[in-house]
Protein backbone atom coordinates (compact mmCIF):
# COMPACT_ATOMS: atom_id res chain seq x y z
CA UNK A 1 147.31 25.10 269.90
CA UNK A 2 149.41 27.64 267.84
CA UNK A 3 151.89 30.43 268.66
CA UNK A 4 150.17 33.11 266.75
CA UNK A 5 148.83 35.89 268.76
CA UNK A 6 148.93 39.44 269.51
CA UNK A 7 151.01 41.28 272.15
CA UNK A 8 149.42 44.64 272.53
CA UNK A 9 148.17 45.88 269.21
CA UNK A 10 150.70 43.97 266.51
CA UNK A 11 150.15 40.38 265.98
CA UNK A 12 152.99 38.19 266.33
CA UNK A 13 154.54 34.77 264.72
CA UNK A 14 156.44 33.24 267.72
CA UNK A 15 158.73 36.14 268.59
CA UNK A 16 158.46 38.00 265.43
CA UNK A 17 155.98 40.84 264.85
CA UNK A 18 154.01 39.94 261.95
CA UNK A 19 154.59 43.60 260.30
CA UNK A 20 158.20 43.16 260.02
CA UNK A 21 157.31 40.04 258.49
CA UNK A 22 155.67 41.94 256.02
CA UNK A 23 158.53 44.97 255.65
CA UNK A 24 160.58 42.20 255.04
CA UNK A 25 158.91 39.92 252.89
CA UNK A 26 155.84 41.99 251.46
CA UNK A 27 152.34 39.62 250.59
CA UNK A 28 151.44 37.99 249.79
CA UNK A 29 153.26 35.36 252.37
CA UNK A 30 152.81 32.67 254.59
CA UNK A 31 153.94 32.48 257.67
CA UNK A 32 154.81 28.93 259.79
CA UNK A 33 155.26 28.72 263.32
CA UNK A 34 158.11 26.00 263.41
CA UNK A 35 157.75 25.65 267.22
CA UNK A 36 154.00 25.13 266.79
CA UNK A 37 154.47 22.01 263.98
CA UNK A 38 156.85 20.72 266.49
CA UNK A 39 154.40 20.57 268.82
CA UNK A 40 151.65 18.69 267.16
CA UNK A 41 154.08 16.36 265.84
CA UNK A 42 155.01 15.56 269.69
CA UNK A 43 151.03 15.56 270.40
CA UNK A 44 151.10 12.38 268.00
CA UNK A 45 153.75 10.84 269.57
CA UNK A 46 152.84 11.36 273.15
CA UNK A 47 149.13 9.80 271.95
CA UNK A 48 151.31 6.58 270.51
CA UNK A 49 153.77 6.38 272.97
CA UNK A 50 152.98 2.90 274.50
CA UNK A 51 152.99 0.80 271.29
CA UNK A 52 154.51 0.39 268.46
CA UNK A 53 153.88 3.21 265.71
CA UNK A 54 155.01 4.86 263.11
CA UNK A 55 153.76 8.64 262.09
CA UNK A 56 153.67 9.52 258.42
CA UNK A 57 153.15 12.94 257.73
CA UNK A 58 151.22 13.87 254.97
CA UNK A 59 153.21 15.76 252.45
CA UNK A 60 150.32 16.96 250.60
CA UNK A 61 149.22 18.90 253.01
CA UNK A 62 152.12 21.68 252.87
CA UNK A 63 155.55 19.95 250.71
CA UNK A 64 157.95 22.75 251.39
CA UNK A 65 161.21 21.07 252.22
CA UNK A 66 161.91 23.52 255.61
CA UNK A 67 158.46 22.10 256.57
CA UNK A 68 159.49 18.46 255.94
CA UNK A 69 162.71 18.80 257.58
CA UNK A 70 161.05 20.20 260.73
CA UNK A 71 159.21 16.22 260.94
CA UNK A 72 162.13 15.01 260.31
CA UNK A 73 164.29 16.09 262.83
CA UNK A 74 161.61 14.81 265.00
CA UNK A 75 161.78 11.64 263.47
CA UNK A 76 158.65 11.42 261.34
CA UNK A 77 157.64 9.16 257.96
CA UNK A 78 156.29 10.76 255.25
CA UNK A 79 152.81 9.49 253.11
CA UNK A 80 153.57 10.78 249.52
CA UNK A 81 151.19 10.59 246.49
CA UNK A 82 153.73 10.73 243.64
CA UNK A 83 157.34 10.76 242.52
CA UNK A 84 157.74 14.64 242.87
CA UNK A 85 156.75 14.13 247.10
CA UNK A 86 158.92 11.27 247.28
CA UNK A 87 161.62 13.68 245.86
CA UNK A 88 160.58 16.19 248.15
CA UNK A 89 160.89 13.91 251.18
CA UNK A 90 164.78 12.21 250.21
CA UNK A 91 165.52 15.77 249.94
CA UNK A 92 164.97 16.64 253.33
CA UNK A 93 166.31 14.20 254.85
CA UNK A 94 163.58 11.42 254.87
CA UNK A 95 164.55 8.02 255.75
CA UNK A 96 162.80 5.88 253.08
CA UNK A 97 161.84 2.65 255.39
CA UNK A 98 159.48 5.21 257.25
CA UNK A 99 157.94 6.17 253.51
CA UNK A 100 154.75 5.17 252.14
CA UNK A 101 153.56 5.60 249.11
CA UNK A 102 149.61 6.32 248.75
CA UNK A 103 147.50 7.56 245.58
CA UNK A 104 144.97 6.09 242.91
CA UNK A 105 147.31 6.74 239.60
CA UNK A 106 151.16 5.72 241.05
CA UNK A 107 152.80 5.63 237.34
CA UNK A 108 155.20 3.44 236.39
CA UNK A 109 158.53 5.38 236.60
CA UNK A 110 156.82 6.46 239.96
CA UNK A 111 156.85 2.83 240.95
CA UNK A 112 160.38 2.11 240.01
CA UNK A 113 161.37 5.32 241.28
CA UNK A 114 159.97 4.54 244.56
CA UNK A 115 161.02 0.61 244.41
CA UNK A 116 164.86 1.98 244.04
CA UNK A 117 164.56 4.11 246.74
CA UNK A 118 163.60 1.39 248.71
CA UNK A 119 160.46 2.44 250.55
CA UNK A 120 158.51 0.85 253.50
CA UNK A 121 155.16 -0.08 251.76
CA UNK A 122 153.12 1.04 248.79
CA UNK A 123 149.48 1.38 249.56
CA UNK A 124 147.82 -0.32 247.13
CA UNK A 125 144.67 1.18 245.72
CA UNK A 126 143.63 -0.73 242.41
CA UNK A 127 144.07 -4.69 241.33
CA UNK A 128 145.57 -3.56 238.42
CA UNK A 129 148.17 -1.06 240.03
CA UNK A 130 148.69 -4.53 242.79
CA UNK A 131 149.76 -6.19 239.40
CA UNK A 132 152.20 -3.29 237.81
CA UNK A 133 154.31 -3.30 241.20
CA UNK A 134 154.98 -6.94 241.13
CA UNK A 135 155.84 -6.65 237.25
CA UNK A 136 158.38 -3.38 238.07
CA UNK A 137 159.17 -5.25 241.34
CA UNK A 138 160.44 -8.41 239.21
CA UNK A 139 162.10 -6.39 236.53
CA UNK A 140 163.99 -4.74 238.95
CA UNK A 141 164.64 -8.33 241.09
CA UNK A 142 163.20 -6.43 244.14
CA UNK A 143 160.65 -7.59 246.58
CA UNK A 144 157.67 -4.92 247.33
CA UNK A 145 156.44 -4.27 250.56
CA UNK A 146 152.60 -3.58 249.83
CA UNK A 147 149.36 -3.20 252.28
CA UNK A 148 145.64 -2.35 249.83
CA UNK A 149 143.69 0.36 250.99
CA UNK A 150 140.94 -1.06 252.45
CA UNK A 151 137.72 0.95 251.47
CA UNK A 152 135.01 0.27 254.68
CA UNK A 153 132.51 2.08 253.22
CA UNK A 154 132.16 4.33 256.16
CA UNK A 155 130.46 8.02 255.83
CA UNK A 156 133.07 10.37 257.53
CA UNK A 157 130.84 13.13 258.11
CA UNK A 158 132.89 15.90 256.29
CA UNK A 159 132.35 17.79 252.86
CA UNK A 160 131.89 15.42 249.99
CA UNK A 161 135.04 16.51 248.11
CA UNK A 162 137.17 15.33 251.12
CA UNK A 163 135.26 12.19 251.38
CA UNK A 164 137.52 9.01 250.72
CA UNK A 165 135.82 6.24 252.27
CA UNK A 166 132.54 5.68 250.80
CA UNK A 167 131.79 3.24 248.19
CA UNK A 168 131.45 6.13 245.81
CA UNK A 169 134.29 7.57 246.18
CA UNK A 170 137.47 6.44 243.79
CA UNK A 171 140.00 5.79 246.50
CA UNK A 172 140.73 1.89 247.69
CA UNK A 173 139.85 -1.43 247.44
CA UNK A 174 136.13 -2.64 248.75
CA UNK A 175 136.83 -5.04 251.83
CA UNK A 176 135.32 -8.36 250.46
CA UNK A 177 137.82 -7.79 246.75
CA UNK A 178 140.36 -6.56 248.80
CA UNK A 179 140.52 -10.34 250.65
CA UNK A 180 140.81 -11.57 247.32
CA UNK A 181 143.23 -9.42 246.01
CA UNK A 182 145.67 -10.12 249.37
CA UNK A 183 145.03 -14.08 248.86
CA UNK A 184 146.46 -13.10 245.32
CA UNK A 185 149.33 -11.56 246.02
CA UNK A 186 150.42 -14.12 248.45
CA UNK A 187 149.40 -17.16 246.37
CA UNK A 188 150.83 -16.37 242.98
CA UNK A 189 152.51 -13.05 243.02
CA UNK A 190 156.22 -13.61 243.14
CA UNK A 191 157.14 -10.10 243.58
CA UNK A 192 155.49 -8.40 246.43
CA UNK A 193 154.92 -8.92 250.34
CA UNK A 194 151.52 -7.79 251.85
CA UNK A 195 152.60 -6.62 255.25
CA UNK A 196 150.30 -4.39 255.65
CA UNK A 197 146.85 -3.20 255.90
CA UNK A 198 146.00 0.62 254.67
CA UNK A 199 142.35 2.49 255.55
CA UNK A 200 141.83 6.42 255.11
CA UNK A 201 138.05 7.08 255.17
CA UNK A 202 138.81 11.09 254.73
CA UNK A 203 139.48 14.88 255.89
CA UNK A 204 138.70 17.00 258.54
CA UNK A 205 137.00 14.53 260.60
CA UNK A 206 135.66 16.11 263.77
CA UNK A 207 134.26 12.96 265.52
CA UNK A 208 135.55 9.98 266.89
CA UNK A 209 133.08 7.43 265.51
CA UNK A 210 133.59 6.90 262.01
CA UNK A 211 137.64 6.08 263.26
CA UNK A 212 136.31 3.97 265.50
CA UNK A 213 133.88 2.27 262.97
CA UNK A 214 136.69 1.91 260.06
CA UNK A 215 138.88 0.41 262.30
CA UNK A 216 136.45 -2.51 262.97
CA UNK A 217 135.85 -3.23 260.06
CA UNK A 218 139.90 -3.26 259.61
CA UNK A 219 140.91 -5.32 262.06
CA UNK A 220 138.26 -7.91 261.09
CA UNK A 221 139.55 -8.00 257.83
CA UNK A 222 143.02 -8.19 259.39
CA UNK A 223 142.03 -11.60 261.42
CA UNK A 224 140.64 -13.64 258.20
CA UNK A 225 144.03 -12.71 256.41
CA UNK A 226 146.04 -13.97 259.33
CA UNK A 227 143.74 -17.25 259.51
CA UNK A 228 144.79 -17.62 255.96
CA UNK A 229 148.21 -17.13 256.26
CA UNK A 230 148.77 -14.00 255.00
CA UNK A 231 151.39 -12.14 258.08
CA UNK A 232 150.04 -8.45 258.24
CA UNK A 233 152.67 -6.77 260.61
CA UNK A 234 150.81 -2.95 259.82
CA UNK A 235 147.97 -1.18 260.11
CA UNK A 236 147.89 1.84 258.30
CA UNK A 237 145.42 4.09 259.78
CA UNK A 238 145.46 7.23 257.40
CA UNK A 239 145.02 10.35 258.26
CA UNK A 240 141.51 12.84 258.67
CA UNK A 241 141.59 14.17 261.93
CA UNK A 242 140.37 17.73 262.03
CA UNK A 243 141.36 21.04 262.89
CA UNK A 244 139.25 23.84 264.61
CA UNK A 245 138.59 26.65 261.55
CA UNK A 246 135.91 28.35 263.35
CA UNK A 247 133.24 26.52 265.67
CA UNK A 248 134.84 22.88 265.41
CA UNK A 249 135.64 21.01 268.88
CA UNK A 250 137.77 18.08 266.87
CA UNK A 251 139.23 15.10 268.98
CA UNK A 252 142.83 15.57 270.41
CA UNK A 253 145.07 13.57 269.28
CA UNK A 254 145.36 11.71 272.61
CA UNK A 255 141.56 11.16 272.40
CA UNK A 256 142.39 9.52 268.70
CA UNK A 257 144.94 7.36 270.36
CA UNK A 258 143.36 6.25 273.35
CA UNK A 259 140.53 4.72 270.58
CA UNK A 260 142.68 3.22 268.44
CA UNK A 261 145.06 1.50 271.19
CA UNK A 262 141.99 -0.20 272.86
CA UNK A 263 140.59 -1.28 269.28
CA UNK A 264 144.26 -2.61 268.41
CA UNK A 265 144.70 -4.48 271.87
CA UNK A 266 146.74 -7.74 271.50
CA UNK A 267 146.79 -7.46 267.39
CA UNK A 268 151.00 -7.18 267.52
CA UNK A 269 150.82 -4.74 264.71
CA UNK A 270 153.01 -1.55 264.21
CA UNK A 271 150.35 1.38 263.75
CA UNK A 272 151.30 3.87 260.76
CA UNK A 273 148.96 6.90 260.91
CA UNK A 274 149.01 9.80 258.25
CA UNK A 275 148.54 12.90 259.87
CA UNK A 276 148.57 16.33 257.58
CA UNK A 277 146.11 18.90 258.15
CA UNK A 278 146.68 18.42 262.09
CA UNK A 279 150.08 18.93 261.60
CA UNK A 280 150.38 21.85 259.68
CA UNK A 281 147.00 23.63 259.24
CA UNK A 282 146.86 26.07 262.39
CA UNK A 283 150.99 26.27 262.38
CA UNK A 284 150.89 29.06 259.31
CA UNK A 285 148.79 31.98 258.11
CA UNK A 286 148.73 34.06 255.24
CA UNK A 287 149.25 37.78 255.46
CA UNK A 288 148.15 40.15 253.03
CA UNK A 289 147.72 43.62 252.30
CA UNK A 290 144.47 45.87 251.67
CA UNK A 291 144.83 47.59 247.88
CA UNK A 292 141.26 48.81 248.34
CA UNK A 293 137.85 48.97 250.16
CA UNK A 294 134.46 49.57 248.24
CA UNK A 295 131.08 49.75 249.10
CA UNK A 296 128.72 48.19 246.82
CA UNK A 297 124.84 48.55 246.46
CA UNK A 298 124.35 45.65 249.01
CA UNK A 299 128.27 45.01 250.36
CA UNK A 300 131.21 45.90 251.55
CA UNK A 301 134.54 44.81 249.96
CA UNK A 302 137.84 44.15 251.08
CA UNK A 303 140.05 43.93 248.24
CA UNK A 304 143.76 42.49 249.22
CA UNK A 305 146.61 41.09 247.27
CA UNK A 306 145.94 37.90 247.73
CA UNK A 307 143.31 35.23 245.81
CA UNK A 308 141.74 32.31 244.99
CA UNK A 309 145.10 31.43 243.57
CA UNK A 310 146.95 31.59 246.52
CA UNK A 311 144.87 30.16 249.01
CA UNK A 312 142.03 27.97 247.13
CA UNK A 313 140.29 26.48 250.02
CA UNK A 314 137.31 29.04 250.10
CA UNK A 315 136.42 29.13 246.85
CA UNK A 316 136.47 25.50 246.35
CA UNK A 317 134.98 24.04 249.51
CA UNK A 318 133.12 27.12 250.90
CA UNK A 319 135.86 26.95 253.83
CA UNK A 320 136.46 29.45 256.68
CA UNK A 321 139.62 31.26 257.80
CA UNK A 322 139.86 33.72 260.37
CA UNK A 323 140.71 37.21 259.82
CA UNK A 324 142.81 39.15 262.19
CA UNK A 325 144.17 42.58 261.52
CA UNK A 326 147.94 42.69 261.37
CA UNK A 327 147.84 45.77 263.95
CA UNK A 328 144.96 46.14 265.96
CA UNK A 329 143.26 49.98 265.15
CA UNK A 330 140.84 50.59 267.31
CA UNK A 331 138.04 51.24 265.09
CA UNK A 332 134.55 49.02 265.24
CA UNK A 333 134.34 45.91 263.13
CA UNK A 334 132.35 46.03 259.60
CA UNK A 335 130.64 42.95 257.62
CA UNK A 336 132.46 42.20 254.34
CA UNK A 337 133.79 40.24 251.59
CA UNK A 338 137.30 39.36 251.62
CA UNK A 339 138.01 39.17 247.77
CA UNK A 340 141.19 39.28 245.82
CA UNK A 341 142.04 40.80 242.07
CA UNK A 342 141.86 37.25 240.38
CA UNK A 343 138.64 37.92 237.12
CA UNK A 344 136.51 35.23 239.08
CA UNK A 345 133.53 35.86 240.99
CA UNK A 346 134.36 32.59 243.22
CA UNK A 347 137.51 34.85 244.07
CA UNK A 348 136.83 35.49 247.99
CA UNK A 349 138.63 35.11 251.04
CA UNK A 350 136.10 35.33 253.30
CA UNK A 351 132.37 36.39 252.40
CA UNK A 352 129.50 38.33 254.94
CA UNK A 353 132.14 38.75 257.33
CA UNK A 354 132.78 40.90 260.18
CA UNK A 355 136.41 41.49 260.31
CA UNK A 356 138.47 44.92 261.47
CA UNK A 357 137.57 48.17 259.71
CA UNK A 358 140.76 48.57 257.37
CA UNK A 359 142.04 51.38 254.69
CA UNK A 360 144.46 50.78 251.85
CA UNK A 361 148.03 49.45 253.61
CA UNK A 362 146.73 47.95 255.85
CA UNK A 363 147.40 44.15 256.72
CA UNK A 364 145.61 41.07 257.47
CA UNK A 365 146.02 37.72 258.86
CA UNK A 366 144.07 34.79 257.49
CA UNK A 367 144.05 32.20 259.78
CA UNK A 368 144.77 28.69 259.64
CA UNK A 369 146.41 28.98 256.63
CA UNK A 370 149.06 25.55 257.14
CA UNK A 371 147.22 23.36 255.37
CA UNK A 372 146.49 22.99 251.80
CA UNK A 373 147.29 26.73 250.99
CA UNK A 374 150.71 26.95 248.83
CA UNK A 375 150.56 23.05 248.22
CA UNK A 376 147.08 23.88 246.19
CA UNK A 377 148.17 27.15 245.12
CA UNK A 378 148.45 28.16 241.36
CA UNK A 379 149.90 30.96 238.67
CA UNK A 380 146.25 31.53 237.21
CA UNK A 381 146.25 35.03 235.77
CA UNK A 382 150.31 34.86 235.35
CA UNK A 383 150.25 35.69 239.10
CA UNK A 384 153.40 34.89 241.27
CA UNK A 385 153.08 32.45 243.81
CA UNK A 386 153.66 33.85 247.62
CA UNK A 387 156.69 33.84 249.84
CA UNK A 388 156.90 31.59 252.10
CA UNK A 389 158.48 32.19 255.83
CA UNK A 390 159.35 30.22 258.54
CA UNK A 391 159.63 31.43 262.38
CA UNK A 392 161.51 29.91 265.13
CA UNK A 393 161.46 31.79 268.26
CA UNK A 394 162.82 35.13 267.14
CA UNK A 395 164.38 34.58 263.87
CA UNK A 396 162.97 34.14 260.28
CA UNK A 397 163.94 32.33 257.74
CA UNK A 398 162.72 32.96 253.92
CA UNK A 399 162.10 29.13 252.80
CA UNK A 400 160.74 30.24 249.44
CA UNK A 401 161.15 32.85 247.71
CA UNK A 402 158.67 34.71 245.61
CA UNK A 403 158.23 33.73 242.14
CA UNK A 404 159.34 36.81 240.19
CA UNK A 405 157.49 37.09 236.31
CA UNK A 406 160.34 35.55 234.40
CA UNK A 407 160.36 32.11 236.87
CA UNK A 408 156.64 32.53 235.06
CA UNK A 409 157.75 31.93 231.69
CA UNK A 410 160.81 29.66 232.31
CA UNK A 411 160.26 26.11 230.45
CA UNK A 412 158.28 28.18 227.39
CA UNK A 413 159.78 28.74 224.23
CA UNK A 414 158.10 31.11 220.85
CA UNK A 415 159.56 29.70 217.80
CA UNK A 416 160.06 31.66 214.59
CA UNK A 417 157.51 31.52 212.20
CA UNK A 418 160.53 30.77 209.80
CA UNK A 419 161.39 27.34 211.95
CA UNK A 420 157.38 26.07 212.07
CA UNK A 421 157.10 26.00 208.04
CA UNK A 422 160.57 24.03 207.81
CA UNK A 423 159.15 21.67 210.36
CA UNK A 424 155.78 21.60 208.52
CA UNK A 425 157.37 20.66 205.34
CA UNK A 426 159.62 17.87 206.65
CA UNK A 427 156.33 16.58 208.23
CA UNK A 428 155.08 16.54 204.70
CA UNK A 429 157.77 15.03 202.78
């Protein structure tokens, strides 16, 4: 459920008219509903309500700080991947015993970073990362809170590039070494505390069962580590649940819950899940404007002023997004390509589409937009990365502005030719 829709002809954010959005603004720019992420951050903790939980929200997903601060005045956690997330989260507000810290590759400056901030749990995903915590933990005469992701080797049914939970894939710990590696850490690491248990199998899952099958294989894993000792007191669920695109029916959070409660029953664990895409995917959109139609020998093109750059997600997983016009016209719908001006032909929007007839000016709407869409967004071609907008009944706030060509070029320096031979020649001598 979003609050994006139209109201006679314009299409509206909340209580704003997307084309003042866009007077404004200009595009490209996405758009977030605030009331909307506020809403499926309550549809989590509605699900959870009757045992003890914690919610994480992914900060991969979408990191920009109004965003974060929106979960946070709700109360949420925060699952962060590296020391620039954890950054992002402290400064919005984050409480750090309701931060985890996922992610095959955690540095070390990341670790102590994260260790000085004192965070809930790191979730291990290597033996040897398990080992560089306790060292940073011990140099730093800190005790680490740590749970392994568990990896169940369970086939998520989504695309294979958002697949984290096969024995493929590089993510976690398989479940017989991860034993091991837990009897290790409590035996003769000094340094760290396993309290928890961590299993993410992947993204946009749209089906109950592989959940349902992880989490057996979890909580079984969960019971020989308590025979041996070993006091789990989380279970850290991940994240994965889907989002409807196009077609998809995904389970409701409430669905998700109901599942996990009965497969949890009488385990006197805290539940951590890692919501992302769920949260934030169907709460924002990305508006941009028509710079030109063409008709080719064998299609017809849409070209707008946004790209592959900008929003990523079609090019590199073949993804959908609906396309709504900005202000309805009236005329019949045409099949199209969606592309934008980046010099790639993977640069589409949308491909053999039939979206509203539109002339150069003219705005569109691409749907669904929440998730992964700035956060994966780049400055290939020296292009400036979009505005960024958040709504709240009838106000709007800018939360980011756009880049402008110098922010392009700050950090880069051209050194006289004059200063490169000095530096060659002290080299030499």
């Amino acid at each position: 459920m979003h609050f994006f829709e139209y109201r006679g002809k314009d299409f509206y954010a909340e209580g704003v008219p997307v084309r003042r959005i866009i007077k404004e603004v200009g595009t490209p720019v996405y758009i977030y509903s605030k009331k909307t992420l506020k809403r499926h951050y309550k549809a989590y903790g509605d699900a959870f309500g009757g045992v003890a939980h914690l919610i994480c929200y992914s900060i991969k997903a979408n990191s920009n700080i109004s965003v974060l601060r929106a979960f946070v005045e709700e109360g949420s956690g925060f699952d962060i991947v590296s020391g620039g997330e954890l950054f992002r989260a402290l400064k919005a507000g984050a409480d750090p015993r309701k931060i985890v810290f996922s992610g095959v590759g955690k540095r070390e400056d990341e670790i102590e970073y994260a260790l000085k901030s004192n965070i809930l749990m790191f979730n291990v995903e290597s033996p040897q990362e398990l080992r560089a915590i306790d060292a940073m933990a011990g140099r730093l005469g800190k005790k680490a809170g740590i749970a392994i992701r568990v990896n169940p080797d369970v086939d998520p049914k989504t695309h294979p590039y958002i697949s984290t939970g096969l024995k493929k894939n590089k993510f976690g710990i398989e479940t017989g070494e991860a034993y091991k590696e837990y009897l290790h850490a409590k035996r003769r690491l000094k340094n760290v505390d396993p309290i928890g248990i961590d299993c993410h199998i992947g993204s946009q899952i749209t089906k109950l069962g592989p959940f349902v099958d992880a989490l057996r294989k979890t909580t079984d894993l969960l019971k020989r580590l308590r025979a041996e000792g070993v006091d789990i007191k989380y279970l850290d669920m991940g994240g994965g649940l889907g989002i409807t695109y196009d077609k998809e029916n995904p389970p409701h959070p409430g669905s998700y819950g109901k599942a996990v409660i009965k497969g949890t029953k009488g385990l006197g664990v805290t539940l951590i899940f890692e919501p992302g895409r769920s949260m934030v995917g169907n709460a924002g959109i990305l508006a941009t404007t028509v710079v030109y139609t063409k008709k080719g020998a064998k299609k017809n093109f849409v070209i707008v002023d946004a790209a592959m750059n900008d929003l990523a997600r079609p090019s590199l997983y073949g993804s959908y997004h609906a396309v709504k016009a900005v202000r309805k016209n009236g005329k019949r719908e045409i099949v199209a390509d969606v592309v934008g001006p980046i010099c790639e032909s993977g640069d589409f929007l949308a491909q053999d589409r039939e979206i509203p007839q539109v002339a150069p000016g003219d705005a569109i709407a691409l749907m669904s937009a929440g998730a992964y869409g700035f956060s994966m967004s780049s400055n290939y071609n020296t292009r400036p990365r979009a505005a960024e907008v958040m709504v709240s009944g009838r106000e709007l706030s800018v939360i980011r502005k756009r880049e402008s060509l110098e922010d392009l070029v700050r950090g880069e320096e051209v050194r006289p030719a004059r200063e490169k031979k000095k530096a060659a020649r002290r080299r030499r001598q």
